[in-house]
Protein backbone atom coordinates (compact mmCIF):
# COMPACT_ATOMS: atom_id res chain seq x y z
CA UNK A 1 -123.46 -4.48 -36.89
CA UNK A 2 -119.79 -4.19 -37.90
CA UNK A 3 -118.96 -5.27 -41.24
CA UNK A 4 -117.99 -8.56 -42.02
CA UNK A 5 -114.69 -7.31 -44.07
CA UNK A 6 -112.33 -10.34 -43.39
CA UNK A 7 -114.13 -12.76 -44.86
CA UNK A 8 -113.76 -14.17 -48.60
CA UNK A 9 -116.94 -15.58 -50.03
CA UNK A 10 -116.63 -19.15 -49.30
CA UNK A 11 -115.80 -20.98 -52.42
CA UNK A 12 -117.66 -24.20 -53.88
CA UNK A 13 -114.27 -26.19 -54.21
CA UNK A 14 -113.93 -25.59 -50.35
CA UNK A 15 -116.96 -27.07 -49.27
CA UNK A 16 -116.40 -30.30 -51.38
CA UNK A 17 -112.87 -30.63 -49.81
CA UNK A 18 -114.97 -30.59 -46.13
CA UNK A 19 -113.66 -26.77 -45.94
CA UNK A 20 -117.02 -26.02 -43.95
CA UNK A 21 -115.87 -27.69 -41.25
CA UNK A 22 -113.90 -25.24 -38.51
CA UNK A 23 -112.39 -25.19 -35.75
CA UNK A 24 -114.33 -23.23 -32.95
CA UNK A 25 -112.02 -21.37 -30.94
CA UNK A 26 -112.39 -18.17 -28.22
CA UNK A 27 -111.96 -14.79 -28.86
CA UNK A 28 -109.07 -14.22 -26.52
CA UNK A 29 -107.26 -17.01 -28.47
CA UNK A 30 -107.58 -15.54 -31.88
CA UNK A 31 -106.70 -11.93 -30.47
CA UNK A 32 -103.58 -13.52 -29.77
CA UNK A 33 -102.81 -15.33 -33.15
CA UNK A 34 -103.42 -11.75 -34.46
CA UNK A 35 -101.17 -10.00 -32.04
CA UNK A 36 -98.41 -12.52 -32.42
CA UNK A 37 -98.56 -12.29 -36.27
CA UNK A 38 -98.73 -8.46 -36.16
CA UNK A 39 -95.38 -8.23 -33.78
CA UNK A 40 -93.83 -9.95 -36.86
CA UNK A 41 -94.77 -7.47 -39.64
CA UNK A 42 -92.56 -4.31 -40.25
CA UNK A 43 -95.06 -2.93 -41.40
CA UNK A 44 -97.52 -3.02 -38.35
CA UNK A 45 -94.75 -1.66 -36.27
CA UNK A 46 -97.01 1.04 -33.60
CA UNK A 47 -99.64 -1.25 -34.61
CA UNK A 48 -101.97 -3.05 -32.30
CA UNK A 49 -105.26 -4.62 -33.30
CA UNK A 50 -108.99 -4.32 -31.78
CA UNK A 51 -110.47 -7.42 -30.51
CA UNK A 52 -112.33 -9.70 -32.51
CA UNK A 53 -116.13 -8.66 -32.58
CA UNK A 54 -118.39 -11.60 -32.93
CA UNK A 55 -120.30 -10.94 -37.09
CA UNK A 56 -124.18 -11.90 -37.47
CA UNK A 57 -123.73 -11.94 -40.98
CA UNK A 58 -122.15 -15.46 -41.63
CA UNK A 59 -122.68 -15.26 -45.51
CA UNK A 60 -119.25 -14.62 -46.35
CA UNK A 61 -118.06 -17.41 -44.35
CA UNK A 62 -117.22 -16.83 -41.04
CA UNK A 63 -118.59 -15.57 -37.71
CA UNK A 64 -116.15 -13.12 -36.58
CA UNK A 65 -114.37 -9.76 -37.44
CA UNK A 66 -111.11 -7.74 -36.77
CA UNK A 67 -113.60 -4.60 -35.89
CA UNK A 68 -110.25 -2.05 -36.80
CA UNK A 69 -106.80 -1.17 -35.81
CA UNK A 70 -105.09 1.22 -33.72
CA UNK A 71 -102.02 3.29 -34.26
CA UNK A 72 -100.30 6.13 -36.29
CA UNK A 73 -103.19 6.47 -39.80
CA UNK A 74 -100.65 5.57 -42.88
CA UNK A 75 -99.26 2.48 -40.95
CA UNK A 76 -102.93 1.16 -39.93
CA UNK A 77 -103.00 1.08 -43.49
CA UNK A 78 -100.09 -0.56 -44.29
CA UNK A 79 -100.30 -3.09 -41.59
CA UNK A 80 -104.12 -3.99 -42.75
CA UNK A 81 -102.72 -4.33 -46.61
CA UNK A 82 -100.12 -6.56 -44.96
CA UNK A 83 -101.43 -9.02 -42.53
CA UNK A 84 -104.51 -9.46 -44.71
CA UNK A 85 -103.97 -12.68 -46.19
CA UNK A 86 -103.29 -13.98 -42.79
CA UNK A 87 -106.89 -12.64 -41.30
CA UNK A 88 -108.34 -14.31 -44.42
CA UNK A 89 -106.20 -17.64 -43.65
CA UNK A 90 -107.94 -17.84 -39.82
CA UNK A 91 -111.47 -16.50 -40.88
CA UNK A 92 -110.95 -20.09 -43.14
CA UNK A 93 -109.95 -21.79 -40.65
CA UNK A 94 -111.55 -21.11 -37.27
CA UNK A 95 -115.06 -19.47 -35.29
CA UNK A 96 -115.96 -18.22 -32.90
CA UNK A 97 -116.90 -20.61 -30.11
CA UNK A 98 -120.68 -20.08 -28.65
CA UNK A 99 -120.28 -17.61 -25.28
């Protein structure tokens, strides 16, 4: 099972505002919210991101998972660092749809 890295715990305030709720969404569309955000980044330049992996462990808040990123070692690390926030903005915000 890959780690469930993306994912913040979810946060008590959250669930009172309704942030449970999310919208369910395929995999093929959230590849491409990542790849579109990565073109962006300087910093992910060489950069390209696996496919989202479906995550059994839920507990943090979401059912899916960035599984890793391909390219040149020091700038997979510096793209990670850098689109970070905005994997832990869509793990808040959507799921996986059921297959």
């Amino acid at each position: 099972m890959v780690p469930n890295k993306n994912c913040k715990n979810p946060r008590p305030a959250d669930e009172d505002r309704g942030g449970g709720a999310k919208t369910r969404i395929t995999g093929p569309v959230l590849d491409r919210l990542i790849k579109e955000k990565i073109a962006r980044i300087p910093e992910c330049d060489g950069v390209s991101a696996m496919p989202v992996a479906r995550s059994e462990d839920a507990s943090r808040g979401c059912n899916w998972v960035v599984p890793g990123y391909v390219g040149d070692g020091a700038r997979v690390s510096r793209c990670e660092l850098a689109i970070r926030d905005y994997i832990e903005f869509l793990a808040s915000q959507f799921e996986l749809q059921d297959d």
